[in-house]
Protein backbone atom coordinates (compact mmCIF):
# COMPACT_ATOMS: atom_id res chain seq x y z
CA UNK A 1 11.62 10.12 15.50
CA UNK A 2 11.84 12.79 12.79
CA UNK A 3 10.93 12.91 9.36
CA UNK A 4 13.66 10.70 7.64
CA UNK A 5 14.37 10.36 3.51
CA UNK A 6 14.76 7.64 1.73
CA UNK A 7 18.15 8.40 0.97
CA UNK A 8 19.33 8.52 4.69
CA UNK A 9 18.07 5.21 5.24
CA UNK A 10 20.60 2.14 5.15
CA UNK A 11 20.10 -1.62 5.61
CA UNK A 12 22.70 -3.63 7.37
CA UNK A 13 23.44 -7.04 9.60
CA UNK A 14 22.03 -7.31 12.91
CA UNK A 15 24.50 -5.92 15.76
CA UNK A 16 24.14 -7.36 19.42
CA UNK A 17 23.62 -3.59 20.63
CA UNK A 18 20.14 -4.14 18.71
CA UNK A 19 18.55 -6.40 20.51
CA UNK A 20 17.11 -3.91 23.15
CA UNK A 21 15.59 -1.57 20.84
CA UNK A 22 14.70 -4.08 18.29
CA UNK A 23 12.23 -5.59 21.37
CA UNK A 24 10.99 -2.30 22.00
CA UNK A 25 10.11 -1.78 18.43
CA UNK A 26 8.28 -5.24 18.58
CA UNK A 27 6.19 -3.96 21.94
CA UNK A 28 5.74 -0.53 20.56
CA UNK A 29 3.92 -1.61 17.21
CA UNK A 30 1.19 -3.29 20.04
CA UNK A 31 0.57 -5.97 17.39
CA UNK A 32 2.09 -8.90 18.98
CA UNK A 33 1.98 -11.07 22.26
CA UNK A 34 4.47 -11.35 24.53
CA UNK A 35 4.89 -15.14 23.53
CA UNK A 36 5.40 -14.06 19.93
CA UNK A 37 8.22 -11.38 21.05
CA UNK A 38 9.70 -13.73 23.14
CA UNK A 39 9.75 -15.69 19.88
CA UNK A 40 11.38 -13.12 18.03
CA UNK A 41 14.17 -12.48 20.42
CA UNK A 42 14.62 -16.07 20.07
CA UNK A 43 15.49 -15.89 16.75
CA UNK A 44 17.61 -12.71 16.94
CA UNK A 45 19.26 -14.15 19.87
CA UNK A 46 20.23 -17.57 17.33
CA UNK A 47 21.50 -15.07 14.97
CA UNK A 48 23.67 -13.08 17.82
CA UNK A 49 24.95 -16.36 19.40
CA UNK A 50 25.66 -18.30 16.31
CA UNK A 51 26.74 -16.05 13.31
CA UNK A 52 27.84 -19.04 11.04
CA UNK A 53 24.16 -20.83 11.41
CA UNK A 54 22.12 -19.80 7.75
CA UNK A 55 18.40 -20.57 9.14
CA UNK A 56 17.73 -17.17 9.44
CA UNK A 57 18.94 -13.72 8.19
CA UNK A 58 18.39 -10.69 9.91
CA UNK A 59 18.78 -6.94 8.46
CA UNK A 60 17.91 -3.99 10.16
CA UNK A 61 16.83 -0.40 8.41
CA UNK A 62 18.31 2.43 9.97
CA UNK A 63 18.60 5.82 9.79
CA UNK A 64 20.28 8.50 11.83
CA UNK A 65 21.99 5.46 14.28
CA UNK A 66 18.27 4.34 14.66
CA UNK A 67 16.81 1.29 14.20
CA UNK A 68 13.14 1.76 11.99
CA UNK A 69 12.82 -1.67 11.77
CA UNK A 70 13.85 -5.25 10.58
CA UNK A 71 13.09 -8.37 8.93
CA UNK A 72 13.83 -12.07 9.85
CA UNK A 73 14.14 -14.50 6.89
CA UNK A 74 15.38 -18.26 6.23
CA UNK A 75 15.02 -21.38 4.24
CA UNK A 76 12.23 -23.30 4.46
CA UNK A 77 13.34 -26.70 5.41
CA UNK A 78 13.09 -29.78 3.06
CA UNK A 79 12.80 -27.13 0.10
CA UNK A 80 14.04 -26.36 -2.89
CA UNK A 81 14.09 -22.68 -2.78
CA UNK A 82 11.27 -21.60 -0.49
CA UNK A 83 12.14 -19.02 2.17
CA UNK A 84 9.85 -17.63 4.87
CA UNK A 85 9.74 -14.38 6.17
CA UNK A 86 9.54 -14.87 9.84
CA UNK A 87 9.33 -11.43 11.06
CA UNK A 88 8.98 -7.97 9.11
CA UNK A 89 8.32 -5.17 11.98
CA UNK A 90 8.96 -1.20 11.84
CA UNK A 91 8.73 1.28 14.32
CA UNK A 92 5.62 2.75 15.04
CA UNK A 93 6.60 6.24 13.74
CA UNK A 94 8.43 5.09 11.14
CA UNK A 95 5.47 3.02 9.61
CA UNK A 96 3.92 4.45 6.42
CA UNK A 97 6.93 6.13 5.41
CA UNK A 98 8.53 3.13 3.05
CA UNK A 99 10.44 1.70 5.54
CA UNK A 100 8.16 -1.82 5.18
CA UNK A 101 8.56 -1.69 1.48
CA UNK A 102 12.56 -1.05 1.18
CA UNK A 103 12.65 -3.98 4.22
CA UNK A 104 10.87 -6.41 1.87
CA UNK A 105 12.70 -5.42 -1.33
CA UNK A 106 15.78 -5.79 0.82
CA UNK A 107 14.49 -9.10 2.24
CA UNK A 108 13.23 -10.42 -1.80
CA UNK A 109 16.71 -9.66 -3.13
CA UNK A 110 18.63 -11.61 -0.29
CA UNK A 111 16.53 -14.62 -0.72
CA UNK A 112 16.65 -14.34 -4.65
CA UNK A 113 21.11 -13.73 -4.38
CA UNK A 114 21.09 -17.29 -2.44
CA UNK A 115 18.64 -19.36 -4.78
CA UNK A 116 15.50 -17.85 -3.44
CA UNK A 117 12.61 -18.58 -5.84
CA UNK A 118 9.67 -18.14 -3.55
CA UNK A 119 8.97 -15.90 -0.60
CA UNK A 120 6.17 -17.02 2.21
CA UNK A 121 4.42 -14.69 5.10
CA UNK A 122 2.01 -15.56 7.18
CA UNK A 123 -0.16 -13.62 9.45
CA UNK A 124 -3.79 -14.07 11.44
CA UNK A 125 -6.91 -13.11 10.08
CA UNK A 126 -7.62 -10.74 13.03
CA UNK A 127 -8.99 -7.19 12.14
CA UNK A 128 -5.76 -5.34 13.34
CA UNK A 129 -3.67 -7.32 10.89
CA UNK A 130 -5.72 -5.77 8.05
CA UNK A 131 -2.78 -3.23 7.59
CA UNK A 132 -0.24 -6.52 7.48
CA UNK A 133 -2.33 -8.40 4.86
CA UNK A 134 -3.14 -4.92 2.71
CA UNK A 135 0.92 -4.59 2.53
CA UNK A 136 1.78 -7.95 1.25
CA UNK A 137 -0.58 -7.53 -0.93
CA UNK A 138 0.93 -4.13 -2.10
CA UNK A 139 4.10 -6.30 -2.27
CA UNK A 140 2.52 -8.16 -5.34
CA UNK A 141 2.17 -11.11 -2.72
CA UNK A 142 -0.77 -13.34 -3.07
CA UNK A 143 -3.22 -14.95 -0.70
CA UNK A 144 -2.24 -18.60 -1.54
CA UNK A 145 -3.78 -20.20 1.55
CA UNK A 146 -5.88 -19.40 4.49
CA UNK A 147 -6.63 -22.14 7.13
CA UNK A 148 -9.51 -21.52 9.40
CA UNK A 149 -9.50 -21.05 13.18
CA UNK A 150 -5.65 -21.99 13.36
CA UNK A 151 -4.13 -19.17 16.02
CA UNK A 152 -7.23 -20.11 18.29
CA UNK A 153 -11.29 -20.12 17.08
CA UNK A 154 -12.53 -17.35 14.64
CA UNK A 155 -8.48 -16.72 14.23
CA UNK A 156 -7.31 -17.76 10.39
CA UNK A 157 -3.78 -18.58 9.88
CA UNK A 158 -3.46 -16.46 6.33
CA UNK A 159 0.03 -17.51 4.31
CA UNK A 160 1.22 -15.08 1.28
CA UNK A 161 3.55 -16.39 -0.99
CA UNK A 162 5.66 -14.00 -3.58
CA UNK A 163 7.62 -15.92 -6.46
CA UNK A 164 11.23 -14.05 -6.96
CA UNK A 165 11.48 -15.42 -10.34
């Protein structure tokens, strides 16, 4: 993947042709299990298979006809409000180069256009999601909870929450 400016770089609905790179992006980054990218197909496969269901909103980034990364929001359910950001994932050579931040900006002005008021992330405590918790934090997202040993022991589940208003 070459250099690409932040001009060239577009944000649009999920297509089904995505699906096979969009996994390979997940494996690529090497930062999540195979159960958790079988979870995110999941979840792009919902969106592919039933485009009038609204529990979760896909975008992709690309540039150049390729696919630098995505984002997987919804409603929280029983809330007034409260989305989650389910997935956020760019390409391994695409990361550092504003493709996270222009995914989440994208991704806090969808939620905020449909009545969005708060935006949640959660992630592990494990030392290779330092990077993951230093960006939302970048984001202007705070820590607002952390429970301990909750992936498996010595693994915190850590949840960032962002209000859009």
């Amino acid at each position: 993947m070459s250099a690409v400016q932040p001009e060239e770089r577009t944000i649009r609905g999920l297509r089904r042709e995505d699906r096979a790179p969009l996994r390979q992006l997940l494996q690529a980054t090497a930062m999540f299990t195979g159960e958790e990218v079988d979870i995110a197909l999941e979840l792009i496969d919902v969106v592919l298979e039933r485009p009038g269901q609204k529990d979760y909103l896909i975008r992709c980034c690309e540039a150049a006809g390729e696919v630098l990364g995505y984002y997987c929001i919804g409603p929280t359910p029983a809330t007034e409000g409260t989305f989650d950001l389910y997935w956020i994932a760019v390409a391994p050579a695409a990361q550092g180069s504003g493709v996270g931040r222009f995914l989440n900006g994208h991704a806090e002005n969808l939620a905020r256009g449909i009545g969005g008021r708060l935006l949640i992330a959660e992630t592990s405590s494990q030392g290779k999601y330092e990077p993951t918790r230093r960006f939302y934090l970048a984001q202007e997202y705070s820590e607002v909870a952390r429970i301990r040993d909750y992936y498996r022991s010595g693994d915190d589940l850590v949840v960032y929450g962002k209000y859009l208003t």
